[in-house]
N, C-alpha and C. Protein backbone atom coordinates (compact mmCIF):
# COMPACT_ATOMS: atom_id res chain seq x y z
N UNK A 1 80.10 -78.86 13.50
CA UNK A 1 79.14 -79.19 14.55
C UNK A 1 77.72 -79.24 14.00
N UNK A 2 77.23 -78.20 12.97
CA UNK A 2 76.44 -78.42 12.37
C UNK A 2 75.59 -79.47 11.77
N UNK A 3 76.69 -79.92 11.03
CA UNK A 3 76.77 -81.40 10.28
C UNK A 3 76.59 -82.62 10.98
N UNK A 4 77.09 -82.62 12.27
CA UNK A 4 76.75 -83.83 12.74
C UNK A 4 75.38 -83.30 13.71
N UNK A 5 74.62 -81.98 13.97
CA UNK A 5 73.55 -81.91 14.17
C UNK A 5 72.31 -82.54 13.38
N UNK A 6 72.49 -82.55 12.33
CA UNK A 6 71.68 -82.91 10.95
C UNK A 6 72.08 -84.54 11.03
N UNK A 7 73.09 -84.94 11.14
CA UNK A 7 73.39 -86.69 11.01
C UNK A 7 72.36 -87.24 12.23
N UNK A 8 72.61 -86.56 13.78
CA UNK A 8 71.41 -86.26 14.67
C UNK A 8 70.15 -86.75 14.09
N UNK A 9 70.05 -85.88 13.58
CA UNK A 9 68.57 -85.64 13.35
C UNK A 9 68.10 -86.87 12.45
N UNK A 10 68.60 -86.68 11.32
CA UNK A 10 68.31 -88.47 10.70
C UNK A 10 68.06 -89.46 11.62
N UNK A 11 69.14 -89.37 12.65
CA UNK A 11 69.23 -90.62 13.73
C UNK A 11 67.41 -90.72 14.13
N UNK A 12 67.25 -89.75 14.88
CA UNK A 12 66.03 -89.86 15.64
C UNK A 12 65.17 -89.52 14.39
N UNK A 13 64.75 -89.80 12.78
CA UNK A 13 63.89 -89.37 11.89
C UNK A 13 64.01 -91.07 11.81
N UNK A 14 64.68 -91.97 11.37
CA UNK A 14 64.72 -93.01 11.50
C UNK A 14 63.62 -93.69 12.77
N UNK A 15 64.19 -93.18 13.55
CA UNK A 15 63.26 -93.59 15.06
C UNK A 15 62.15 -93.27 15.10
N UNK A 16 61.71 -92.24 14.61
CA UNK A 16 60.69 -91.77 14.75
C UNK A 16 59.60 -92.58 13.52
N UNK A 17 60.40 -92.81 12.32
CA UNK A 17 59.44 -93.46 10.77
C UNK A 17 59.22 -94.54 11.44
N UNK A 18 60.16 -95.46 12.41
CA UNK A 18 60.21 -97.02 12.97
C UNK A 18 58.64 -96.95 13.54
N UNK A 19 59.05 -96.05 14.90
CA UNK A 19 57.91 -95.97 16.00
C UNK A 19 56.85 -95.29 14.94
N UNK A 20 56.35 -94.74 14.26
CA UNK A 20 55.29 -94.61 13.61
C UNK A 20 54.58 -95.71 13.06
N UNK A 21 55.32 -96.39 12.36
CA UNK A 21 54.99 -97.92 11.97
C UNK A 21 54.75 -98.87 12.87
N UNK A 22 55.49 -99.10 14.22
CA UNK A 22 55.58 -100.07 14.50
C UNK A 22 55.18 -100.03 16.34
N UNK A 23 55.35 -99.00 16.88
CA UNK A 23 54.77 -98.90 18.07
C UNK A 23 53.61 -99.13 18.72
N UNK A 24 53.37 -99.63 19.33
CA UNK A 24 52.07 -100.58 20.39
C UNK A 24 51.55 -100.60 21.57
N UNK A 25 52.84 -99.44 22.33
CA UNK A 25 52.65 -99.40 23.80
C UNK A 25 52.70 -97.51 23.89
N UNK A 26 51.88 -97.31 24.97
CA UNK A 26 52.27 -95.95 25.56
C UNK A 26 53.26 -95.30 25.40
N UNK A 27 54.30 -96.21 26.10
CA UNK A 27 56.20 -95.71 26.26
C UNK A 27 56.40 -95.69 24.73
N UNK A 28 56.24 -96.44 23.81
CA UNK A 28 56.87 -96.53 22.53
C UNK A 28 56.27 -95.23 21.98
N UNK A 29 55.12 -94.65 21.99
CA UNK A 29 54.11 -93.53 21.29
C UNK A 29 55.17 -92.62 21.71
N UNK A 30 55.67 -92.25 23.43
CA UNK A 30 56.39 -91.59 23.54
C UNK A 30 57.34 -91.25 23.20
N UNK A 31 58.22 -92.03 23.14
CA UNK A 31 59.68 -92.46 22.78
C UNK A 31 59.36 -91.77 21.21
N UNK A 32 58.25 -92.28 19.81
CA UNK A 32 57.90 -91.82 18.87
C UNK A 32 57.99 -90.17 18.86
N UNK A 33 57.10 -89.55 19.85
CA UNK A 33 57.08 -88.45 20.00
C UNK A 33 58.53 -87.40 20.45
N UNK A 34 59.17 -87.99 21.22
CA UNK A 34 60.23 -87.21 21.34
C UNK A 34 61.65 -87.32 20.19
N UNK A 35 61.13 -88.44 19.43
CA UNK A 35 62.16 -88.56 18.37
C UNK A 35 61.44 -87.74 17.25
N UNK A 36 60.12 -87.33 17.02
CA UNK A 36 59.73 -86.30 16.03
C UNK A 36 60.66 -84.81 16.51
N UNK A 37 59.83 -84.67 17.99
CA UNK A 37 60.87 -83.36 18.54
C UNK A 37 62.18 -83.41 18.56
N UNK A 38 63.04 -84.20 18.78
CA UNK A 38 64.24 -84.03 18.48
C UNK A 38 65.10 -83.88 17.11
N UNK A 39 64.00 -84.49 16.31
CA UNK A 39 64.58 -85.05 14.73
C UNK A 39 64.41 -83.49 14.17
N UNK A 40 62.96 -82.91 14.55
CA UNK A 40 62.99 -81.16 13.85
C UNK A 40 63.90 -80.19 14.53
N UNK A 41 63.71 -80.42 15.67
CA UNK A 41 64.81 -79.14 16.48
C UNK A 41 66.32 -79.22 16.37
N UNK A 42 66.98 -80.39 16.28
CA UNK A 42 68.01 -80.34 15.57
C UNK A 42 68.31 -79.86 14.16
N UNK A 43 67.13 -80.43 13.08
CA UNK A 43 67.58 -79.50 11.74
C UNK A 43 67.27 -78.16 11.96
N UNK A 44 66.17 -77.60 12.32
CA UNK A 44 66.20 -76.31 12.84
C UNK A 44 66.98 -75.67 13.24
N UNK A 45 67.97 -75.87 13.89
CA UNK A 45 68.93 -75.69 14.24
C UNK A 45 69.97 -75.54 13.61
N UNK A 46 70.43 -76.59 12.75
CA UNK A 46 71.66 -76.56 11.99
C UNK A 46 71.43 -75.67 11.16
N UNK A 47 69.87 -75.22 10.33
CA UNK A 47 69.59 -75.18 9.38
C UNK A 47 69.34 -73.39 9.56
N UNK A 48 69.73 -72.69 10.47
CA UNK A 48 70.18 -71.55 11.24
C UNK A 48 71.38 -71.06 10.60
N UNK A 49 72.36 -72.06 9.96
CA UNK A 49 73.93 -72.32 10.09
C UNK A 49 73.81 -72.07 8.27
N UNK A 50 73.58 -73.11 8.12
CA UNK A 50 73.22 -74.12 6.58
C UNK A 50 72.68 -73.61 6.16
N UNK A 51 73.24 -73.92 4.81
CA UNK A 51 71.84 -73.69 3.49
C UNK A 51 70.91 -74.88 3.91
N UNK A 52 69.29 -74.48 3.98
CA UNK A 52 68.37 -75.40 4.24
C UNK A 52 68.03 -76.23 3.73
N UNK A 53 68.27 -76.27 2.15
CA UNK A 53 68.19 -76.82 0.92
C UNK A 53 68.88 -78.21 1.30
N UNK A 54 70.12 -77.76 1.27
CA UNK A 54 71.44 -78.94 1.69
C UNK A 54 71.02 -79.59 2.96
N UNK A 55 70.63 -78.85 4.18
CA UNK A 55 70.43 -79.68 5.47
C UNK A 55 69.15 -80.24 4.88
N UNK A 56 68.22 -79.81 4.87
CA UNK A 56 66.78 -80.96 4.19
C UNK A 56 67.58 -82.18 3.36
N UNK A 57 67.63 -81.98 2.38
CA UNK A 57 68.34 -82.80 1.20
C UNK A 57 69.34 -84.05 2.22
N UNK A 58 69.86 -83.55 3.09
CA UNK A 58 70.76 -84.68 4.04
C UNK A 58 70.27 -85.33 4.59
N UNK A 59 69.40 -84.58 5.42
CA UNK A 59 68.40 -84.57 6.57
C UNK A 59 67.30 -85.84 6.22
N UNK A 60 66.92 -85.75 4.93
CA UNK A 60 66.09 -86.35 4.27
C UNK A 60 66.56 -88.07 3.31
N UNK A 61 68.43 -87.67 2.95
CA UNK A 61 68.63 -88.31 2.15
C UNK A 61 69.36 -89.89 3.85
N UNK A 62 69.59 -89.48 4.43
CA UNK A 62 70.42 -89.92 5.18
C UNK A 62 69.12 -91.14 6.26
N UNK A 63 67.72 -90.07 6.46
CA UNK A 63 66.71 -91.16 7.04
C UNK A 63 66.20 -92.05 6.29
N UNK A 64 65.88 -91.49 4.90
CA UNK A 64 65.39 -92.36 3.86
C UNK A 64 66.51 -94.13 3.87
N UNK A 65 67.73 -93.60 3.94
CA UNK A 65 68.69 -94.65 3.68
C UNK A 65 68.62 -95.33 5.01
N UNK A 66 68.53 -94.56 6.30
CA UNK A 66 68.73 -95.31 7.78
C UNK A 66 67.04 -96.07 7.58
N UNK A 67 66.25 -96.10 7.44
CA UNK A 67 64.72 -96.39 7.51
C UNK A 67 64.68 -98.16 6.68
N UNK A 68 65.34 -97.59 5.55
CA UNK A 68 65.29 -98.84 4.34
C UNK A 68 66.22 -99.76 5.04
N UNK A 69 67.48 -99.90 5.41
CA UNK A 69 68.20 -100.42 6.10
C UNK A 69 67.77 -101.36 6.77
N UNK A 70 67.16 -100.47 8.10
CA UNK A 70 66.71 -101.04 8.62
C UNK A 70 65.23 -101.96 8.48
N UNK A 71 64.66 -101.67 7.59
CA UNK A 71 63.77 -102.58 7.41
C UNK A 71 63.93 -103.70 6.86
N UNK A 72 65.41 -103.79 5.74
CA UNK A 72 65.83 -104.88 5.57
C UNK A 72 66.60 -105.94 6.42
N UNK A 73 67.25 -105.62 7.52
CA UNK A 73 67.87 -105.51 8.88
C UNK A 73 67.19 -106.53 9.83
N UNK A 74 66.22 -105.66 9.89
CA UNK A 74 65.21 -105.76 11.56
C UNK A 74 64.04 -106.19 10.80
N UNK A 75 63.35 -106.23 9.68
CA UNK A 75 61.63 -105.71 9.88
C UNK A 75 61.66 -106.95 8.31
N UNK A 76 62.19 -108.08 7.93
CA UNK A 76 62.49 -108.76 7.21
C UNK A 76 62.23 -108.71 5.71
N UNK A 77 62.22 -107.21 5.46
CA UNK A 77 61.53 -107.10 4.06
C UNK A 77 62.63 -107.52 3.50
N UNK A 78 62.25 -108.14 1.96
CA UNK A 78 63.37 -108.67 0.92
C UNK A 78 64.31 -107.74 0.42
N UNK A 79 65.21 -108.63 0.26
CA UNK A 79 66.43 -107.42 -0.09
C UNK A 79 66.29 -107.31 -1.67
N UNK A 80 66.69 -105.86 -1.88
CA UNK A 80 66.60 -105.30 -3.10
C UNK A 80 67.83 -105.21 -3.55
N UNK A 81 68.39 -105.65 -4.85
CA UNK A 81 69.56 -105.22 -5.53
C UNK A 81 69.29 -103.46 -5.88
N UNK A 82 68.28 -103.84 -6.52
CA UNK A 82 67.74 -102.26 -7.18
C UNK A 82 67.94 -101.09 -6.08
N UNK A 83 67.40 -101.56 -4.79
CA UNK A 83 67.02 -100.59 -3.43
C UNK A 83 68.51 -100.09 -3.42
N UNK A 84 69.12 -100.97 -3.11
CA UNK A 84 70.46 -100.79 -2.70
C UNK A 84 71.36 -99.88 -3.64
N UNK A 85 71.31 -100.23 -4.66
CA UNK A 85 71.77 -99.08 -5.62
C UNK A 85 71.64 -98.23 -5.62
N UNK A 86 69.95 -97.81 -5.58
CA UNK A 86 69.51 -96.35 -5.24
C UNK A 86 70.06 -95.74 -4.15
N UNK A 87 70.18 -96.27 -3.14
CA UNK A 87 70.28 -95.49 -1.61
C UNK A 87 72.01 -95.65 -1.60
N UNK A 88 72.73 -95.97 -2.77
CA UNK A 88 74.54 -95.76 -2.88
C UNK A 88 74.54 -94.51 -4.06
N UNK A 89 73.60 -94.68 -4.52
CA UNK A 89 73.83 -93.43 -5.65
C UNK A 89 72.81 -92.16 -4.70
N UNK A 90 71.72 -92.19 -3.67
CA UNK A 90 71.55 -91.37 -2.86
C UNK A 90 72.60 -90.64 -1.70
N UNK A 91 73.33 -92.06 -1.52
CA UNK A 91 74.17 -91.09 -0.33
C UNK A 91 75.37 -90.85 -1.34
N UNK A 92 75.88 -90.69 -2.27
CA UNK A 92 76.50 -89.86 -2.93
C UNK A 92 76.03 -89.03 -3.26
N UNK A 93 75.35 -88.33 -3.69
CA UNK A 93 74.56 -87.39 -3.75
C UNK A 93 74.29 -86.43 -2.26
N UNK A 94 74.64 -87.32 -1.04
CA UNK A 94 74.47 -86.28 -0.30
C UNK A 94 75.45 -86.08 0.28
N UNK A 95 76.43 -86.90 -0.10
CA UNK A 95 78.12 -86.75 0.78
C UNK A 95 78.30 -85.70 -0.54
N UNK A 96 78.23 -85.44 -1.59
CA UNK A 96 78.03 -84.52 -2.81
C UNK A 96 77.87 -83.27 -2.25
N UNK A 97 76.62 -83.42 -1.74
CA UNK A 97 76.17 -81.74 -1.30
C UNK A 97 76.65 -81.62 -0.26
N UNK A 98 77.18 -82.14 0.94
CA UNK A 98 77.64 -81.61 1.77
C UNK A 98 79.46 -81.17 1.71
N UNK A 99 79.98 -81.79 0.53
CA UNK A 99 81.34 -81.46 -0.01
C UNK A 99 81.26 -80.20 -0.90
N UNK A 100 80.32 -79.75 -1.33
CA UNK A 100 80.22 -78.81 -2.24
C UNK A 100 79.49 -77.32 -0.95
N UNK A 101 79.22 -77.76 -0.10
CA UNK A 101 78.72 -76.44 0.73
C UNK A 101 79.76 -76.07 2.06
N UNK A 102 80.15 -74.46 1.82
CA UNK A 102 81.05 -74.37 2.51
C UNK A 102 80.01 -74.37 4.35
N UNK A 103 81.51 -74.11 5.13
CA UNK A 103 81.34 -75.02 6.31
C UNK A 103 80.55 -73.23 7.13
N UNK A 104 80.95 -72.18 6.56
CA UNK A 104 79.87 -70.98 6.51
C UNK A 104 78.36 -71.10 6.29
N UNK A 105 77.97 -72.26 5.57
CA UNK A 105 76.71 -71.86 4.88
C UNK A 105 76.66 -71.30 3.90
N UNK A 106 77.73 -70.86 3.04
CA UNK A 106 77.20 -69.92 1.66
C UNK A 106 77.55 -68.80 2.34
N UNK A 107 77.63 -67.88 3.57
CA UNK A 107 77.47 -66.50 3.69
C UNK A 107 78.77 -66.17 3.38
N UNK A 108 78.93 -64.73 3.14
CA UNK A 108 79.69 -63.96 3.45
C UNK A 108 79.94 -62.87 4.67
């Protein structure tokens, strides 16, 4: 449950990098704003559970990749061979750390 708190949170960190960039209206500032609050209080949360290290590192590796996406997507920037590589050798790296951390957090 954890884990998909943190996938969460990317979701609305994505939303939130968009609407930072790209918002114009009142409602959108808002919408911006409650995807900051939602995007921290969910890792906060997981990260209760989790090693923080690992939820950051996800948390981080998973918006970075939803953000670029979408800007190639939606927001017409050129597509990168290079980009793309990076953000397949990033999310291995974080399907990595989240295979390597037990579903405890590390505690005993």
């Amino acid at each position: 449950m954890n884990w998909l708190k943190i996938i969460i949170a990317a979701v609305f960190e994505v939303g939130w990098v968009i609407g930072l960039t790209h918002a114009s209206s009142v409602f959108e500032w808002i919408l911006t704003i409650i995807a900051i609050f939602l995007s921290f209080y969910l890792l906060i949360e997981a990260s209760k559970v989790l090693p923080v290290g690992t939820s950051y590192a996800v948390f981080v590796g998973l918006g970075t990749t939803g953000v670029t996406l979408f800007d190639f997507l939606f927001f017409g920037q050129p597509f990168n061979l290079g980009k793309i590589i990076l953000i397949i050798t990033l999310l291995l790296g974080v399907i990595s750390l989240k295979l390597v951390t037990t579903s405890d957090g590390g505690r005993s």
